[in-house]
C-alpha atoms as a PDB file:
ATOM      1  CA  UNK A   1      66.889  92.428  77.341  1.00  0.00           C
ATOM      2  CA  UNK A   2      65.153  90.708  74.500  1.00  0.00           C
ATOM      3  CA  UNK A   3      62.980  93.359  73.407  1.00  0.00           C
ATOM      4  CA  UNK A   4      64.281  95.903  70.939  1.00  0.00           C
ATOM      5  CA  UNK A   5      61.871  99.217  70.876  1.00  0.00           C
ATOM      6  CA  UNK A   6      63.266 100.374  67.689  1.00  0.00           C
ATOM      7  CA  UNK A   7      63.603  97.218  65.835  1.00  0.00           C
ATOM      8  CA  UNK A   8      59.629  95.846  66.938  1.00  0.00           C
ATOM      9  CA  UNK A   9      58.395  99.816  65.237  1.00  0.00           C
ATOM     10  CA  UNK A  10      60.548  99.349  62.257  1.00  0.00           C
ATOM     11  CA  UNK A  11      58.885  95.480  61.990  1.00  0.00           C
ATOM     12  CA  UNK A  12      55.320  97.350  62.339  1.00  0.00           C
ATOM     13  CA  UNK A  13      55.989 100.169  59.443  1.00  0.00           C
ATOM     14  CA  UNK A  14      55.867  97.571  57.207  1.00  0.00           C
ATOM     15  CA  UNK A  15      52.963  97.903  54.211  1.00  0.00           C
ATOM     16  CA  UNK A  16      51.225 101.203  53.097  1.00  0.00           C
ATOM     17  CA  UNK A  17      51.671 103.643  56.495  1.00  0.00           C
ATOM     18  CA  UNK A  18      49.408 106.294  56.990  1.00  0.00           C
ATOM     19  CA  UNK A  19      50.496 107.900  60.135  1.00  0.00           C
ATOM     20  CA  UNK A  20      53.431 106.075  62.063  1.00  0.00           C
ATOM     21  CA  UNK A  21      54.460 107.894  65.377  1.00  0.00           C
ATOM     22  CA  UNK A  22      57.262 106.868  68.459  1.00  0.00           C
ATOM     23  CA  UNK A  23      57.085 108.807  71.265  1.00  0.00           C
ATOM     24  CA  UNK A  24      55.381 110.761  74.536  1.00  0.00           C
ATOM     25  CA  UNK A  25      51.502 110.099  73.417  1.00  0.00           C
ATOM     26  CA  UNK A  26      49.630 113.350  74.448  1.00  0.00           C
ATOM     27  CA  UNK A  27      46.730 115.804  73.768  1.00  0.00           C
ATOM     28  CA  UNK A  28      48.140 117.708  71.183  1.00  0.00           C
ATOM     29  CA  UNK A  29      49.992 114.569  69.603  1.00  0.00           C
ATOM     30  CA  UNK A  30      46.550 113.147  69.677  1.00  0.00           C
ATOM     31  CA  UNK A  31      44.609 115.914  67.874  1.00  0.00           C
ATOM     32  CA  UNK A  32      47.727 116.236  65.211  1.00  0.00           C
ATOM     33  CA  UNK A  33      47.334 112.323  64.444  1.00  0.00           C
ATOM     34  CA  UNK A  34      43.260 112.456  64.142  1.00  0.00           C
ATOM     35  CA  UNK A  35      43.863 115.491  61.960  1.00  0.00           C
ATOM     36  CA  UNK A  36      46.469 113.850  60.132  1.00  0.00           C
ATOM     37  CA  UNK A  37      44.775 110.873  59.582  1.00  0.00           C
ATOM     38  CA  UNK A  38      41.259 112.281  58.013  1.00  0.00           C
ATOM     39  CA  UNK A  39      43.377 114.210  55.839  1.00  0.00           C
ATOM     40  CA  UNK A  40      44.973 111.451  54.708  1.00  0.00           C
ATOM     41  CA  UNK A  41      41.663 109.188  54.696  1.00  0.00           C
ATOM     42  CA  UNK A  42      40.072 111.475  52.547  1.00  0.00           C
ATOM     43  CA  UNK A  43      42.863 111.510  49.685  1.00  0.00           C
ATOM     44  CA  UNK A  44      41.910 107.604  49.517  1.00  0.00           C
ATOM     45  CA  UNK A  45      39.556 105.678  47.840  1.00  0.00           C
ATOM     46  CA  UNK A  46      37.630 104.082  50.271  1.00  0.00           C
ATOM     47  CA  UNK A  47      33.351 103.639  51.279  1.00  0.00           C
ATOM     48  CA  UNK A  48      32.617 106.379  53.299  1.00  0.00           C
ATOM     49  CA  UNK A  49      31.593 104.120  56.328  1.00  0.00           C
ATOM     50  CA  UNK A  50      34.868 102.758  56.218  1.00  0.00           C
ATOM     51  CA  UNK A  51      37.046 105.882  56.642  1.00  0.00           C
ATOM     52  CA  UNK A  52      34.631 106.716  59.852  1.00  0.00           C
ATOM     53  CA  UNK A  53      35.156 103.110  61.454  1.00  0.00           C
ATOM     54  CA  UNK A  54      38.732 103.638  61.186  1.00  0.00           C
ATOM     55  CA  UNK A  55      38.620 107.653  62.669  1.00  0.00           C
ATOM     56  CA  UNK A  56      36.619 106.316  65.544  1.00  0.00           C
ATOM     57  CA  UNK A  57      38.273 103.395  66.341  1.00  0.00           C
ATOM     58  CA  UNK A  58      41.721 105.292  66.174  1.00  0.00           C
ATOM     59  CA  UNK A  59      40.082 107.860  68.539  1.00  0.00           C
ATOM     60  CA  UNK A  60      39.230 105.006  71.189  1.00  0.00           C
ATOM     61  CA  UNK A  61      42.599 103.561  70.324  1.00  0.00           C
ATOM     62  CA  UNK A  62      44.648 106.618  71.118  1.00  0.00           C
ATOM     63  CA  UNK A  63      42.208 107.694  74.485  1.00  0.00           C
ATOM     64  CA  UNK A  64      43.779 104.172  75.286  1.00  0.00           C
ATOM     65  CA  UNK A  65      46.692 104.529  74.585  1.00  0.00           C
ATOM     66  CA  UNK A  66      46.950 107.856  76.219  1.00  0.00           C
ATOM     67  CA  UNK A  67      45.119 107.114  79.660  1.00  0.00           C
ATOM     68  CA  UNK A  68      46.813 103.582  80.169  1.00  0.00           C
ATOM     69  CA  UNK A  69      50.402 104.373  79.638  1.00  0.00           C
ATOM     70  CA  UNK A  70      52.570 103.464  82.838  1.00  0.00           C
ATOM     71  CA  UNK A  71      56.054 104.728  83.634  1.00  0.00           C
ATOM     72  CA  UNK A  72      58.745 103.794  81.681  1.00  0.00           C
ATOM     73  CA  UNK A  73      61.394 101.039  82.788  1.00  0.00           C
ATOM     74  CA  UNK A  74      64.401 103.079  84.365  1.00  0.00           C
ATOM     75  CA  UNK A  75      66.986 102.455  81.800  1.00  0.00           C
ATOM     76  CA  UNK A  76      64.762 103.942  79.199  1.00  0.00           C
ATOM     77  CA  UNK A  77      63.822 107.059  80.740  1.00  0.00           C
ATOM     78  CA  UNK A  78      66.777 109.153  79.191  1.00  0.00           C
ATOM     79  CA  UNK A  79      65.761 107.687  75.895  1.00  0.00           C
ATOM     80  CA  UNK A  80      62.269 108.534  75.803  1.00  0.00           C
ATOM     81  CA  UNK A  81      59.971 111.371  77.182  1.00  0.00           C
ATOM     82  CA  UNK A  82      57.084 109.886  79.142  1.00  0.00           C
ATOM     83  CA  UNK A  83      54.045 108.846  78.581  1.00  0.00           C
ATOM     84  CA  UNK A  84      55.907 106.994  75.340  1.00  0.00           C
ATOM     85  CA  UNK A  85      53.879 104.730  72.924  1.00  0.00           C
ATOM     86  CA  UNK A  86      53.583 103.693  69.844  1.00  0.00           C
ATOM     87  CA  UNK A  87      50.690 104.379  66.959  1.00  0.00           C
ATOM     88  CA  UNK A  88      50.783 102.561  63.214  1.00  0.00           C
ATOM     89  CA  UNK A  89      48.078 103.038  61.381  1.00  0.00           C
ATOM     90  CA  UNK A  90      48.528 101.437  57.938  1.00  0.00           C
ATOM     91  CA  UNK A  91      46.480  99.332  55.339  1.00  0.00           C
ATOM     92  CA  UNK A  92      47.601  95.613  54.352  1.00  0.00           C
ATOM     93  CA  UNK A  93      45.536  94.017  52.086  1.00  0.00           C
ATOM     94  CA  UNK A  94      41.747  94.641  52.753  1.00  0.00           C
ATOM     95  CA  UNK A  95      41.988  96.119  56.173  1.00  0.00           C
ATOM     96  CA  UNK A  96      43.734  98.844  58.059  1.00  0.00           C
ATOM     97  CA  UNK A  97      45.623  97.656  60.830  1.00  0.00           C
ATOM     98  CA  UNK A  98      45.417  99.830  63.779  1.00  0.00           C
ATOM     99  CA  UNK A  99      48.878  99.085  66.272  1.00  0.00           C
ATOM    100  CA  UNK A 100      49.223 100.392  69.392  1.00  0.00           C
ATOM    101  CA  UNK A 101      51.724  99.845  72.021  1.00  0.00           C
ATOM    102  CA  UNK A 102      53.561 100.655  75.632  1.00  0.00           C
ATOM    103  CA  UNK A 103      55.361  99.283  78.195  1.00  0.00           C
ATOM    104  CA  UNK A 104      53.533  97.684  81.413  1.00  0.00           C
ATOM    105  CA  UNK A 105      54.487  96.232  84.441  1.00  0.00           C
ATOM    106  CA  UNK A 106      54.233  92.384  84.861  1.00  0.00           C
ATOM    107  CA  UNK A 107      51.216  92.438  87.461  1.00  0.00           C
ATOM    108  CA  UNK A 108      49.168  94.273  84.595  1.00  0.00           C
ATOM    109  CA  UNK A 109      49.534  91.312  82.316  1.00  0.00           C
ATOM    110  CA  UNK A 110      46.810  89.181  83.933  1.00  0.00           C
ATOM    111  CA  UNK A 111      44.386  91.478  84.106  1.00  0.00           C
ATOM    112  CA  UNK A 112      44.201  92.638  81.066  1.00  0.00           C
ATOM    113  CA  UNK A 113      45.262  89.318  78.732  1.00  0.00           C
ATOM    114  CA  UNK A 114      41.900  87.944  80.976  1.00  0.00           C
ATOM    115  CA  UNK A 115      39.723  91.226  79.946  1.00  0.00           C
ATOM    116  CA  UNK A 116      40.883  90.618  76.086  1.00  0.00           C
ATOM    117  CA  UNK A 117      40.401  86.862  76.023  1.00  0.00           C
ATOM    118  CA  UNK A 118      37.014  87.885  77.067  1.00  0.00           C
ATOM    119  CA  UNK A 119      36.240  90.370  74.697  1.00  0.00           C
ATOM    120  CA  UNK A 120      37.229  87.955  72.260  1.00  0.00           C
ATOM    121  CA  UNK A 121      35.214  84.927  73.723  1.00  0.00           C
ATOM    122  CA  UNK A 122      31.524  87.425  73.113  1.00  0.00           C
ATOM    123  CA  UNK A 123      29.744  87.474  70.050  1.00  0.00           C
ATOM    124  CA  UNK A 124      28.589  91.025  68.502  1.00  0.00           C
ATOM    125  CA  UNK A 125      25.144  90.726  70.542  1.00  0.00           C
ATOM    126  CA  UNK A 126      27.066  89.870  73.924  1.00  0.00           C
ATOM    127  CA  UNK A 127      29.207  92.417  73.068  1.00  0.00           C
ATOM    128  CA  UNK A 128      26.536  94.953  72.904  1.00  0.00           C
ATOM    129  CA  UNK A 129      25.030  93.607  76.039  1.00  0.00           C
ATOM    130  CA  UNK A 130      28.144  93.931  77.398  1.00  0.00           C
ATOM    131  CA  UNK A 131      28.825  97.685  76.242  1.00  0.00           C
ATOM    132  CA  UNK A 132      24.952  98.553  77.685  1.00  0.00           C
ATOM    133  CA  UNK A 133      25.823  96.752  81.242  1.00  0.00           C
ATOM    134  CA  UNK A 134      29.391  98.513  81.784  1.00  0.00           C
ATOM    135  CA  UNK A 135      27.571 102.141  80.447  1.00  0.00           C
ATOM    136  CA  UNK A 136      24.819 101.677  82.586  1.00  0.00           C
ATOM    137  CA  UNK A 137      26.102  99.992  86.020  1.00  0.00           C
ATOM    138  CA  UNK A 138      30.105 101.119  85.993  1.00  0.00           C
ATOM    139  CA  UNK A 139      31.298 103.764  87.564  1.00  0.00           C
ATOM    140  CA  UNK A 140      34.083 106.154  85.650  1.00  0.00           C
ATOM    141  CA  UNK A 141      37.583 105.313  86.653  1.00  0.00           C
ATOM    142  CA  UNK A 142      40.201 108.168  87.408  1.00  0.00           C
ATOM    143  CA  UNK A 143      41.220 106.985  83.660  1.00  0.00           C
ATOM    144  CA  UNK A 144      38.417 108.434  82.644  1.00  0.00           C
ATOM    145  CA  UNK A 145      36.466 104.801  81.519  1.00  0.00           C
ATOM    146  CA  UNK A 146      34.667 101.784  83.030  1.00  0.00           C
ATOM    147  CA  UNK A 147      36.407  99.747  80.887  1.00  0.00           C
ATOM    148  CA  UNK A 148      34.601 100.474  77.814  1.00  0.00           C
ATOM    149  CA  UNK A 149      37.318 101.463  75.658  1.00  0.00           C
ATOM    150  CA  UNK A 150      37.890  97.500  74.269  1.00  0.00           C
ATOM    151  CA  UNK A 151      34.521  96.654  74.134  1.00  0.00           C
ATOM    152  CA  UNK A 152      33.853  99.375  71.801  1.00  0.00           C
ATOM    153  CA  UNK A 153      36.690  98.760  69.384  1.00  0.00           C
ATOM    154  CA  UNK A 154      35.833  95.025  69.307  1.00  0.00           C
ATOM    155  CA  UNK A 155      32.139  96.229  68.581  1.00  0.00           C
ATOM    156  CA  UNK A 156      33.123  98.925  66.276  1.00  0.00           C
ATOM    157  CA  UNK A 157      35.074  96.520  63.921  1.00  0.00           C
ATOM    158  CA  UNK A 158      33.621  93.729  64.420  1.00  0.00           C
ATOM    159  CA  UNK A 159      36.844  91.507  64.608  1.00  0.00           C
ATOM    160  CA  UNK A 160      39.054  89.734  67.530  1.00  0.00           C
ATOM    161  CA  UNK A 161      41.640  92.082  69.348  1.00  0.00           C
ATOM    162  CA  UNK A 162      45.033  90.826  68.484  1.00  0.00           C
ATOM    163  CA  UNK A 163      47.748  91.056  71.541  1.00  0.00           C
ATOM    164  CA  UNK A 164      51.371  90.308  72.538  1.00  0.00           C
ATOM    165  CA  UNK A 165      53.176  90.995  75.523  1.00  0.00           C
ATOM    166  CA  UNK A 166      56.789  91.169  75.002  1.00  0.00           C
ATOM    167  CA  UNK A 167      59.466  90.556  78.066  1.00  0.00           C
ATOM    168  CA  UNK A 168      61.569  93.779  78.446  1.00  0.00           C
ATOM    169  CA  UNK A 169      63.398  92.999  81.865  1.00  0.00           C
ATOM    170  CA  UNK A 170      62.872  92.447  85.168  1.00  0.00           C
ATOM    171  CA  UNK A 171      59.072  93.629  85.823  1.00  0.00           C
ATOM    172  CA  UNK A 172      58.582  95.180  82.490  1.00  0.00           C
ATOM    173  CA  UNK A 173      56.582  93.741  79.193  1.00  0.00           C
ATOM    174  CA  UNK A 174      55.747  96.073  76.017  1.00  0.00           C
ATOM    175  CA  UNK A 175      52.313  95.387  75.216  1.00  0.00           C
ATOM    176  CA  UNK A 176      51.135  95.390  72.046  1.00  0.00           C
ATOM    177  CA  UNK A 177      47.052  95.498  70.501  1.00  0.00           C
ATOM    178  CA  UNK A 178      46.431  95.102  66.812  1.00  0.00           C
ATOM    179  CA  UNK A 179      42.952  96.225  65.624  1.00  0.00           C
ATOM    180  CA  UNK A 180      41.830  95.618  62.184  1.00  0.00           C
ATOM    181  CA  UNK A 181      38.808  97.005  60.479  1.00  0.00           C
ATOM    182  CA  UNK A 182      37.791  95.273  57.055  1.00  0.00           C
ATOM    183  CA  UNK A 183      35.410  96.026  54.936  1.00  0.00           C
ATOM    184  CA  UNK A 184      33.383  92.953  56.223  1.00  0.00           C
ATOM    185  CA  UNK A 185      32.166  93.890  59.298  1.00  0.00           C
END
């Protein structure tokens, strides 16, 4: 095992954190971090249309987060409730950094590192073309998208999806997205 849960959040709490959380990701933990978060947004000094980019695109984050987690690897169950993830949502230099993260199983890894290379291949008008195509002709999946969810971060901030995918053993990876919204875009 090469992958250290604890260790990779401490690495991420680095900077000025405004909400960091490890654990089961669910309703009510979702509606206590929005909450938390516009409090917090609104005791900072920031444009107006910033502090709403980074709301929504923590609320598409999270819905993510929440309605792609997978079962833990066996030797972590006792550790960790299910449904666990991880959420920092903290500010480095001009942007906020949005990090999410779970654990996946190996045949995942394809399909989705494919999806995001994608994403990141569009420009903002194929993006939007995109977004229109997958609302209009996609049916909803039992997760409750049609794989909307990382077309409409890219779109909402306007930057490249950062990913990893960490080994854990045997069939397991810890997947991680980093989403940044500057004032830029």
């Amino acid at each position: 095992m090469s992958f250290d849960v604890h260790e990779y959040f401490s690495k991420l709490n680095g900077g000025d954190v405004l909400v960091a959380f490890k654990g089961s990701i669910t309703t009510d933990l979702i509606n206590n971090v929005l909450e938390e978060i516009e409090e917090k947004m609104d005791g900072v000094d920031e444009q107006a249309k910033i502090k709403k980019k980074v709301y929504n695109v923590l609320v598409e984050s999270l819905q993510n987060l929440y309605h792609h987690i997978e079962e833990l690897p066996d030797n972590l169950k006792n550790d960790f409730e299910s449904k666990f993830g991880i959420l920092v949502v903290s500010r480095e230099n001009k942007a906020y950094r949005i990090s999410t993260g779970n654990f996946i199983s190996s045949e995942k890894i394809k399909f989705l590192k494919d999806k995001i290379d994608k994403i990141n291949s569009l420009s903002m008008d194929e993006l939007k073309d995109m977004y229109k195509f997958i609302l209009n002709h996609q049916k909803l999946s039992a997760k409750g998208g049609g794989g909307l969810g990382l077309v409409d971060i890219a779109r909402k901030t306007g930057n490249k999806l950062e990913y990893t995918f960490q080994h854990y053993q045997d069939d397991y990876y810890f997947f991680n997205l980093d989403v940044y919204i500057t004032e830029e875009n």
